[in-house]
PDB file of N, CA and C in Angstrom:
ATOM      1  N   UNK A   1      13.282  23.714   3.659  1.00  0.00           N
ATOM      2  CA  UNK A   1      12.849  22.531   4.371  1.00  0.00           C
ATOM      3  C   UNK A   1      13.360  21.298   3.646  1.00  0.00           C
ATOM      4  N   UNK A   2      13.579  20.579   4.543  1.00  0.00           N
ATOM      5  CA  UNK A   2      14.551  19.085   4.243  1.00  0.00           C
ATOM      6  C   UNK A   2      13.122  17.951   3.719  1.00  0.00           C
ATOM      7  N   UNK A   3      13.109  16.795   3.014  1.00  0.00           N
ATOM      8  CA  UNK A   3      12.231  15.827   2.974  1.00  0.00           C
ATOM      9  C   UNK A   3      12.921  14.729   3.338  1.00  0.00           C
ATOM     10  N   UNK A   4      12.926  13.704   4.330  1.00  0.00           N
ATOM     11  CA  UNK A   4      13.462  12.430   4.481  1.00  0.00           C
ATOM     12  C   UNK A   4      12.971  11.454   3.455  1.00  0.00           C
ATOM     13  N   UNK A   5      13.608  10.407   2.700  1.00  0.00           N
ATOM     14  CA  UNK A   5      13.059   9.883   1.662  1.00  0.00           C
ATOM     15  C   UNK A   5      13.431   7.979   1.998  1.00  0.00           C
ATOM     16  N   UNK A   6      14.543   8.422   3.126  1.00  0.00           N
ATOM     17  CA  UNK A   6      15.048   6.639   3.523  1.00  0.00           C
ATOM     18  C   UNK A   6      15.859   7.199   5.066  1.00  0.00           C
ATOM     19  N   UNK A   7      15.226   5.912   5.718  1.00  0.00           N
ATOM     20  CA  UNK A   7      16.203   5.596   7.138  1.00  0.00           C
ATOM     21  C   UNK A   7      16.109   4.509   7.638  1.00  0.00           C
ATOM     22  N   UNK A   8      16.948   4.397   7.817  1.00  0.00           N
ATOM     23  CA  UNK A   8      17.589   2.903   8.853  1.00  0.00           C
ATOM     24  C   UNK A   8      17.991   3.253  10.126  1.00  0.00           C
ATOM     25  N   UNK A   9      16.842   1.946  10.861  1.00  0.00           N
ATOM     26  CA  UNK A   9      16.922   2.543  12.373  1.00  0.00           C
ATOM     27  C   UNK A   9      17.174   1.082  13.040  1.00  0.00           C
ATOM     28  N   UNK A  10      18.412   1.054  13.888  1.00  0.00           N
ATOM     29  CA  UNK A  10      18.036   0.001  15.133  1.00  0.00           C
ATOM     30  C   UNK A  10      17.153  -0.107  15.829  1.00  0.00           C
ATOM     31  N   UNK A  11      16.124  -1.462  16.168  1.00  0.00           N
ATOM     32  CA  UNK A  11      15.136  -1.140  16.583  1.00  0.00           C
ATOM     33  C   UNK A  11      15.172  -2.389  17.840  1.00  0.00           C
ATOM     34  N   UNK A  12      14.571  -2.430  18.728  1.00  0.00           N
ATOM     35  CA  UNK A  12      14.373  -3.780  19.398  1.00  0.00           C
ATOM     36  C   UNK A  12      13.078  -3.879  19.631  1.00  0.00           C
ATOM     37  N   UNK A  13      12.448  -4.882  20.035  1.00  0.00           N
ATOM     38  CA  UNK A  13      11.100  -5.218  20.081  1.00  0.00           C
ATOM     39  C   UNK A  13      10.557  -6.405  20.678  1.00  0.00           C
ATOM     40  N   UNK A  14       9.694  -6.686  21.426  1.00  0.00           N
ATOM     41  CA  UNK A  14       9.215  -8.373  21.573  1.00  0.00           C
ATOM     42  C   UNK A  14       8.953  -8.781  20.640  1.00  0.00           C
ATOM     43  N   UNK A  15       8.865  -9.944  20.745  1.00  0.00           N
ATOM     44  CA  UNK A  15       8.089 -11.190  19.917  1.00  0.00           C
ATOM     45  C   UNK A  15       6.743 -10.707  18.954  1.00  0.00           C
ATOM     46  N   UNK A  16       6.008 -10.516  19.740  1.00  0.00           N
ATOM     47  CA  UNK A  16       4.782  -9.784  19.060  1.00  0.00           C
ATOM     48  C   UNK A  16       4.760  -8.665  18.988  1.00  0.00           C
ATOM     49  N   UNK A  17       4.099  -8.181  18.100  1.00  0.00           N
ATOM     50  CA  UNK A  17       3.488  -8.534  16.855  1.00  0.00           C
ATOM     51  C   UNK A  17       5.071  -8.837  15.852  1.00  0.00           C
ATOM     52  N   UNK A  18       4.795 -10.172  15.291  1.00  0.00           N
ATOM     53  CA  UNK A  18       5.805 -10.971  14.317  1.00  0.00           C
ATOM     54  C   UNK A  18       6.545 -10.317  13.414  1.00  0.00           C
ATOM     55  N   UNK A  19       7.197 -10.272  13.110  1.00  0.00           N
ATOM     56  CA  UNK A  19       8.086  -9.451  11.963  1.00  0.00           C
ATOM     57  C   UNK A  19       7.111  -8.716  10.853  1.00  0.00           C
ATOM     58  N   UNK A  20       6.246  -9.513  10.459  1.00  0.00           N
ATOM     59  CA  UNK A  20       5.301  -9.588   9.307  1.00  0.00           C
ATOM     60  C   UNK A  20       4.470  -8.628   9.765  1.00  0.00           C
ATOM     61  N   UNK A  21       3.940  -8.314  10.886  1.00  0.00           N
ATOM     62  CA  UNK A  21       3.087  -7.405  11.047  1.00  0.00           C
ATOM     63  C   UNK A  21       3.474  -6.008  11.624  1.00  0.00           C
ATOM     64  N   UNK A  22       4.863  -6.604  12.420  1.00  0.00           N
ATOM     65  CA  UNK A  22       5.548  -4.959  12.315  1.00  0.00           C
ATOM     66  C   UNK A  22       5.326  -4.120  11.505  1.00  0.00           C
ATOM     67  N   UNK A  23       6.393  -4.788  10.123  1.00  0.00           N
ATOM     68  CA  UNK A  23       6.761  -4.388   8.833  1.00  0.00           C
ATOM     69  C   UNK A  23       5.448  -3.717   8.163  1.00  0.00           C
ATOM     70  N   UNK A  24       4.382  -4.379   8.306  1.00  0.00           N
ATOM     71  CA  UNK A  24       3.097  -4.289   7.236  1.00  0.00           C
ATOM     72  C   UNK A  24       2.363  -2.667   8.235  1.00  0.00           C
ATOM     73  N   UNK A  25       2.673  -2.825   9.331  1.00  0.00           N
ATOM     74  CA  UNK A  25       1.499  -2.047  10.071  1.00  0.00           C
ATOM     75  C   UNK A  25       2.361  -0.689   9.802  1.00  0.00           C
ATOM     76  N   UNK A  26       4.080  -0.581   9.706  1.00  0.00           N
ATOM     77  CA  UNK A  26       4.767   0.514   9.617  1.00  0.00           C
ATOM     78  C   UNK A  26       4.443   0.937   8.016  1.00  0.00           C
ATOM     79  N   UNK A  27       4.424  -0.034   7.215  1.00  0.00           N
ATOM     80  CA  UNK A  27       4.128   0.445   5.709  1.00  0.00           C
ATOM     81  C   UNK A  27       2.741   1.187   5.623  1.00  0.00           C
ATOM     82  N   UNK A  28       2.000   1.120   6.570  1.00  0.00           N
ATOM     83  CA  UNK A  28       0.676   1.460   6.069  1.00  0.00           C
ATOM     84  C   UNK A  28       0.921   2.555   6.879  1.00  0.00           C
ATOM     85  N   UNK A  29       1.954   3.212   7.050  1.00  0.00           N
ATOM     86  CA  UNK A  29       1.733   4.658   8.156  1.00  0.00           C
ATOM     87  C   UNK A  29       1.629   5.689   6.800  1.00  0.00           C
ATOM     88  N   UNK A  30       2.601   5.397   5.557  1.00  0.00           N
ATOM     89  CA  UNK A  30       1.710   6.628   4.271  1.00  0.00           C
ATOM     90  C   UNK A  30       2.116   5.876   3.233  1.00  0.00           C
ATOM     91  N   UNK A  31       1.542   6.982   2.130  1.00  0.00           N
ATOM     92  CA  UNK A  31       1.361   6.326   1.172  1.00  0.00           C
ATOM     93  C   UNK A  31       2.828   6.168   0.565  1.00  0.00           C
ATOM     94  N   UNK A  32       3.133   4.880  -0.222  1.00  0.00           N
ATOM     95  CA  UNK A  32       4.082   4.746  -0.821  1.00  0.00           C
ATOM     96  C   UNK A  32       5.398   4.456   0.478  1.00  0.00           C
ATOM     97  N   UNK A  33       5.263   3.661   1.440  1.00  0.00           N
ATOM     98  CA  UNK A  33       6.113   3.499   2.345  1.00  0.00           C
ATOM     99  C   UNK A  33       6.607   2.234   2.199  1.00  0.00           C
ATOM    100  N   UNK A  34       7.726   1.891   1.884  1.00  0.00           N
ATOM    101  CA  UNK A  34       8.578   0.339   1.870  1.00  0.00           C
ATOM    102  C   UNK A  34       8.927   0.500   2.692  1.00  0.00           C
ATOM    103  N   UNK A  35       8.676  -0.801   3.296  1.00  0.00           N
ATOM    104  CA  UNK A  35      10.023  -1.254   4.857  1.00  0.00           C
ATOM    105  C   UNK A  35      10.204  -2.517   4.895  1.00  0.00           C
ATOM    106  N   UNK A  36      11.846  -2.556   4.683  1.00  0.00           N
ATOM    107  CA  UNK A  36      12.877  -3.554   5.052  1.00  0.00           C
ATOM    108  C   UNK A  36      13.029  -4.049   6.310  1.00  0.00           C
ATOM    109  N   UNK A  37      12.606  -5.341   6.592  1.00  0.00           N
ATOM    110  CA  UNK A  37      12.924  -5.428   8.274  1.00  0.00           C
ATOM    111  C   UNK A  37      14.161  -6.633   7.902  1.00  0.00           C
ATOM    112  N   UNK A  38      15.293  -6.488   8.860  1.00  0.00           N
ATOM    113  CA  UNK A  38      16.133  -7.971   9.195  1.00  0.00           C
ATOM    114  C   UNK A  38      15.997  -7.971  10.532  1.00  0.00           C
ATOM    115  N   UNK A  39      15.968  -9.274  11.364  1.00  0.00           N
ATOM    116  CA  UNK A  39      16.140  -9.685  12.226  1.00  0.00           C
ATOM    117  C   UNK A  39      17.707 -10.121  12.507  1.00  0.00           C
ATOM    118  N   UNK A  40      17.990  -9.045  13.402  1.00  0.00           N
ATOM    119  CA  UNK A  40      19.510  -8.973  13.242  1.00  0.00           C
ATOM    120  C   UNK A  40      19.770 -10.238  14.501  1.00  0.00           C
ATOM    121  N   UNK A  41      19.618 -10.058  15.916  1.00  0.00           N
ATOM    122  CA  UNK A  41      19.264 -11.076  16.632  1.00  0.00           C
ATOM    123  C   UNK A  41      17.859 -11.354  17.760  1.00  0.00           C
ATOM    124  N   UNK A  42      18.169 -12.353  18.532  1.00  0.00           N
ATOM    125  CA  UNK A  42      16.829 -13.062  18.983  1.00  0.00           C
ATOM    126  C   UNK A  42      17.014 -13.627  19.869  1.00  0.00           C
ATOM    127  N   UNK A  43      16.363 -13.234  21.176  1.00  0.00           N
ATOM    128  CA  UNK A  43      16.569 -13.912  22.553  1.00  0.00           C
ATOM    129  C   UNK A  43      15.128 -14.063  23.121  1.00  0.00           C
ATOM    130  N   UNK A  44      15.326 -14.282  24.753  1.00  0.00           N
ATOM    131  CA  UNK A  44      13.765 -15.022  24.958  1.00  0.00           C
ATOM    132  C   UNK A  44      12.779 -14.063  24.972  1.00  0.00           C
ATOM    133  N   UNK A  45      12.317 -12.852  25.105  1.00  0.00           N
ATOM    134  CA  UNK A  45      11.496 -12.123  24.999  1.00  0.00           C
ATOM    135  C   UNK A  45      11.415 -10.429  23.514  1.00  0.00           C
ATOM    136  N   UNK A  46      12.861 -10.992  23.117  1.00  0.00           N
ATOM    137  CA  UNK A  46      13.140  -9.427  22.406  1.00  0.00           C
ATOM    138  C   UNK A  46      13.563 -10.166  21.042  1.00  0.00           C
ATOM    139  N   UNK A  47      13.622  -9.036  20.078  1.00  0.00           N
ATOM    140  CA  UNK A  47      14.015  -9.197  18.692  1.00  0.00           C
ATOM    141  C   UNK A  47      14.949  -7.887  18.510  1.00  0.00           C
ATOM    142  N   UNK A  48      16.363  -8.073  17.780  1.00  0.00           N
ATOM    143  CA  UNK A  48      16.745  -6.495  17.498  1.00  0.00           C
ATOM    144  C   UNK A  48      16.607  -6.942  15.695  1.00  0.00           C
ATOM    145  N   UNK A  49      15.892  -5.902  15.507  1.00  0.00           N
ATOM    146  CA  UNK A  49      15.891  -5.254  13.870  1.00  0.00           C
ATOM    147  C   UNK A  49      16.247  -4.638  13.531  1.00  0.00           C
ATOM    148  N   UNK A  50      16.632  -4.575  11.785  1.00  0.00           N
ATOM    149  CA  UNK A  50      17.519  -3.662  11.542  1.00  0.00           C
ATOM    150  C   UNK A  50      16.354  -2.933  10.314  1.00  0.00           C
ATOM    151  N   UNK A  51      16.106  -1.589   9.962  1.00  0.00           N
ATOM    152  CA  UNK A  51      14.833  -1.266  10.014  1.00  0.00           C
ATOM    153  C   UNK A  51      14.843  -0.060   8.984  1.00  0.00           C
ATOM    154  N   UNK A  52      14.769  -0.364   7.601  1.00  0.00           N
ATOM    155  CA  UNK A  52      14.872   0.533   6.477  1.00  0.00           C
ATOM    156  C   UNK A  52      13.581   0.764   5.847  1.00  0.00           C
ATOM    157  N   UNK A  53      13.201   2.137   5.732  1.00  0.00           N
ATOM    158  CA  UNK A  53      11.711   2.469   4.936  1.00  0.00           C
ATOM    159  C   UNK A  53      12.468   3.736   4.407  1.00  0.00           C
ATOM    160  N   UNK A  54      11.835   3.276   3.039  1.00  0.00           N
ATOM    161  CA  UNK A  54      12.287   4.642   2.100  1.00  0.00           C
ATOM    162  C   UNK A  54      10.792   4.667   1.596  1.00  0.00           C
ATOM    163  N   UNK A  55      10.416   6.086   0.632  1.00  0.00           N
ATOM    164  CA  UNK A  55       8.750   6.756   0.686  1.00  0.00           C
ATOM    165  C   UNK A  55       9.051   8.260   0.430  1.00  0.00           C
ATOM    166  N   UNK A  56       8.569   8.990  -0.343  1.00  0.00           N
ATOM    167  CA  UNK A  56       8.462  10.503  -1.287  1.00  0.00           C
ATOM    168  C   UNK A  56       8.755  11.037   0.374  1.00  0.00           C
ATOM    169  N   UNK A  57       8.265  10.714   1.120  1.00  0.00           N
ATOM    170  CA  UNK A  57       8.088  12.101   2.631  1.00  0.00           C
ATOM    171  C   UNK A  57       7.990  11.398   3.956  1.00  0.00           C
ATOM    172  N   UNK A  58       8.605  10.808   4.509  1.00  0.00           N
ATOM    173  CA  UNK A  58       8.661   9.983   5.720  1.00  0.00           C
ATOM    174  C   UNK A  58       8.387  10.672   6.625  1.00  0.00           C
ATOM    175  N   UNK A  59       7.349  10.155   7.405  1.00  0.00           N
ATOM    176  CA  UNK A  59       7.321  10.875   8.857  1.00  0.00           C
ATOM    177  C   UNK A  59       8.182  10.278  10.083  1.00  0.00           C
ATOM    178  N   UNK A  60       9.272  10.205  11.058  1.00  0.00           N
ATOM    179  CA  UNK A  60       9.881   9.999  11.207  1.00  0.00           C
ATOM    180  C   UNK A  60       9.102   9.768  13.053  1.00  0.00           C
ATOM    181  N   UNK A  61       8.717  11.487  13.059  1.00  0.00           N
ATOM    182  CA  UNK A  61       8.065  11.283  14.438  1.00  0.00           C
ATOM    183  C   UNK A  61       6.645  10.061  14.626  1.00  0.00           C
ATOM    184  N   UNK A  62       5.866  10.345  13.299  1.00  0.00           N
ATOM    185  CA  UNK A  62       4.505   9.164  13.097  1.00  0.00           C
ATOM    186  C   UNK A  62       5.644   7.346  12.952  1.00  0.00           C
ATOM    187  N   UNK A  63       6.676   7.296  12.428  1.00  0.00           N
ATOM    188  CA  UNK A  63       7.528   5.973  12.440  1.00  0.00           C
ATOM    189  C   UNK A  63       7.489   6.096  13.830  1.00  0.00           C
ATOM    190  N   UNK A  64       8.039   6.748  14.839  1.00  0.00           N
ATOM    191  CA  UNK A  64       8.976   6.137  15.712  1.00  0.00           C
ATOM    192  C   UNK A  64       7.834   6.159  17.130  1.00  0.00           C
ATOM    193  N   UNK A  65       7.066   6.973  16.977  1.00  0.00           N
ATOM    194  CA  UNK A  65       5.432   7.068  17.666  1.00  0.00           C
ATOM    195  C   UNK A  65       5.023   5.198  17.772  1.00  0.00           C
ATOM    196  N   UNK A  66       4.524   5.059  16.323  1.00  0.00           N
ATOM    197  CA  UNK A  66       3.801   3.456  16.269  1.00  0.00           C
ATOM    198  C   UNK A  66       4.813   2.313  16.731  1.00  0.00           C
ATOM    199  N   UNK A  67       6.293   2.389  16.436  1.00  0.00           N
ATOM    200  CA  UNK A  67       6.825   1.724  17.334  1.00  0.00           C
ATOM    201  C   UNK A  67       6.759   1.425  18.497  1.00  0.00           C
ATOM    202  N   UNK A  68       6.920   2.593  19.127  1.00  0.00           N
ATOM    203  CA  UNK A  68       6.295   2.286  20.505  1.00  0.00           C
ATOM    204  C   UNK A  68       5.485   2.079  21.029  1.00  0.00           C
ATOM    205  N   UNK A  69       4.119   2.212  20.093  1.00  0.00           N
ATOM    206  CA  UNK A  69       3.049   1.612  20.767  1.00  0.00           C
ATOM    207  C   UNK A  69       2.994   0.499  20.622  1.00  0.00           C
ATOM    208  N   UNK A  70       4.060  -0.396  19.154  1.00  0.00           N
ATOM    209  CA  UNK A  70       4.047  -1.429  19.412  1.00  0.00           C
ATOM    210  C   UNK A  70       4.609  -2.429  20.179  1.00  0.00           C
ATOM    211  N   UNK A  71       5.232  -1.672  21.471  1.00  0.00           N
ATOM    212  CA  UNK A  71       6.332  -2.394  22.472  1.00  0.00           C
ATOM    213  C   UNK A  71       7.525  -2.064  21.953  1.00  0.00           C
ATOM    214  N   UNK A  72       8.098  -1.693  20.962  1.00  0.00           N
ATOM    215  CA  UNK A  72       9.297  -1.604  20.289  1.00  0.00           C
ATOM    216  C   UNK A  72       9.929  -0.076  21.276  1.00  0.00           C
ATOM    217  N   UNK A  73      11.567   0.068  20.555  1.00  0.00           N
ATOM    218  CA  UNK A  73      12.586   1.125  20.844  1.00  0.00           C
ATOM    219  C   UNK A  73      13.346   1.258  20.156  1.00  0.00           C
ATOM    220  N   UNK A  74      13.128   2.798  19.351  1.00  0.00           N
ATOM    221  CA  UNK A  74      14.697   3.149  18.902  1.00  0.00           C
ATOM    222  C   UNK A  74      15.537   3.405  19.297  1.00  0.00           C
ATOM    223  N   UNK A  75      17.233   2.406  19.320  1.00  0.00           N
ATOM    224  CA  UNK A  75      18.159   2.693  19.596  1.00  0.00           C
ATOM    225  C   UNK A  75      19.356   3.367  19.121  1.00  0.00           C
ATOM    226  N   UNK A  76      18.770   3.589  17.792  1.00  0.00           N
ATOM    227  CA  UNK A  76      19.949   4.455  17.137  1.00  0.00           C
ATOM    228  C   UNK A  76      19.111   4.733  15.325  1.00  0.00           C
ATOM    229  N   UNK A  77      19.578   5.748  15.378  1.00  0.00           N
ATOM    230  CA  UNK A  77      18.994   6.004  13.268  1.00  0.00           C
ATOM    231  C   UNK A  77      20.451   5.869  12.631  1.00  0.00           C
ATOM    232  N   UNK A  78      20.470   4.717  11.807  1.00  0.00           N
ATOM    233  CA  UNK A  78      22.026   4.484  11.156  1.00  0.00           C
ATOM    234  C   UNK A  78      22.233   4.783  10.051  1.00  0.00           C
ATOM    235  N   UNK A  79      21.217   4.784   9.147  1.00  0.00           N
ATOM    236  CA  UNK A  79      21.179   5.930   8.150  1.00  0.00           C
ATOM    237  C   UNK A  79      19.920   6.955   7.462  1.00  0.00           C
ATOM    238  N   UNK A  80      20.471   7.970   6.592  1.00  0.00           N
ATOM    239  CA  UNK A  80      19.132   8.503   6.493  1.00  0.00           C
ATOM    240  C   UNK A  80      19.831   9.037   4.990  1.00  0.00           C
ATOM    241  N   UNK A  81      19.179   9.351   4.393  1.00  0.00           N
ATOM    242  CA  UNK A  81      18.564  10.199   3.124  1.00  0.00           C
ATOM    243  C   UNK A  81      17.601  11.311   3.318  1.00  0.00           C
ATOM    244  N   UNK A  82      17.750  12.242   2.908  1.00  0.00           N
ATOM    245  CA  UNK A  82      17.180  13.636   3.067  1.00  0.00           C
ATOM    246  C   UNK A  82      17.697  14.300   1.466  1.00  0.00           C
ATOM    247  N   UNK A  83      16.853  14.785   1.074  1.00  0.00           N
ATOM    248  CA  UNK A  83      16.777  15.666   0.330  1.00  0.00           C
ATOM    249  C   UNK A  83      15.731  17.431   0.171  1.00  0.00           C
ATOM    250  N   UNK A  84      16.604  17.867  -0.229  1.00  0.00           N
ATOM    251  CA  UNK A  84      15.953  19.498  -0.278  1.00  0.00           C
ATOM    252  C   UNK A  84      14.841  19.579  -0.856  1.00  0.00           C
ATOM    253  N   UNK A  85      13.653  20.349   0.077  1.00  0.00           N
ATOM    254  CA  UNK A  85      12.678  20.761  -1.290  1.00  0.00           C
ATOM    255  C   UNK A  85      12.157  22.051  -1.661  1.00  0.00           C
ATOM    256  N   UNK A  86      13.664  23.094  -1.078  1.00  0.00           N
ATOM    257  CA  UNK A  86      13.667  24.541  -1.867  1.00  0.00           C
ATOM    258  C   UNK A  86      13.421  24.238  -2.806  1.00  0.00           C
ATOM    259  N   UNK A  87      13.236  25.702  -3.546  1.00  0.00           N
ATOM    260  CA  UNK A  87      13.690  25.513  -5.140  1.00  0.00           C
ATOM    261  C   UNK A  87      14.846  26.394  -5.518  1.00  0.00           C
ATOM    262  N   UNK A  88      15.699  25.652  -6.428  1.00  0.00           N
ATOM    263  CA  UNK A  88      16.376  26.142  -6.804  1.00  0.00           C
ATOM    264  C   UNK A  88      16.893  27.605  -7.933  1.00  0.00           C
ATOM    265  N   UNK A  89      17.433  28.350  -6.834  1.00  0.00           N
ATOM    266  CA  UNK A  89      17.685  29.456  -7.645  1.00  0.00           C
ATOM    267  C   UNK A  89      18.746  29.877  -8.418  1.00  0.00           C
ATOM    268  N   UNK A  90      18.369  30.026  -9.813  1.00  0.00           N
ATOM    269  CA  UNK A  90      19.519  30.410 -10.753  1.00  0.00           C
ATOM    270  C   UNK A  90      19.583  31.639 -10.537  1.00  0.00           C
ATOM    271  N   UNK A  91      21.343  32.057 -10.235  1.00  0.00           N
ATOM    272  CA  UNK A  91      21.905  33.478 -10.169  1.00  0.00           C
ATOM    273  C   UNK A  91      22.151  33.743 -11.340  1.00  0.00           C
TER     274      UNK A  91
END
């Protein structure tokens, strides 16, 4: 089994809830979750963000879930980090 540890996602969104509370309400989805928001651009009802959270174990489906309840859409995952958490076997 894989662990996601960072991703960057295009995101678009209205106006509300403000950058600030996006960001804060996605950090509090677990423990140890940073998220990077830029406001890439901005028209009369939408925002596109550009949308990095790295964190020991990301939930990806619980990220992209609260987005949408917050009016938001992912349009693309542009990068990711994953790492293994077999263990490694010496032959």
């Amino acid at each position: 089994m894989s662990i996601v540890k960072r991703i960057v996602l295009d995101v678009l969104k209205p106006h509300k809830p403000n950058a600030l509370e996006f960001a804060s309400q996605l950090a509090d989805l677990g423990d140890g979750y940073q998220v990077n928001l830029v406001v890439q651009e901005l028209d009369d009802k939408t925002q596109s963000l550009m949308l990095s959270i790295t964190g020991d174990m990301l939930n990806f489906d619980a990220i992209n879930r609260h987005i949408e309840t917050m009016g938001g859409s992912v349009h693309s995952i542009d990068e990711v980090d994953v790492v293994s958490s077999a263990p490694q076997q010496n032959d």
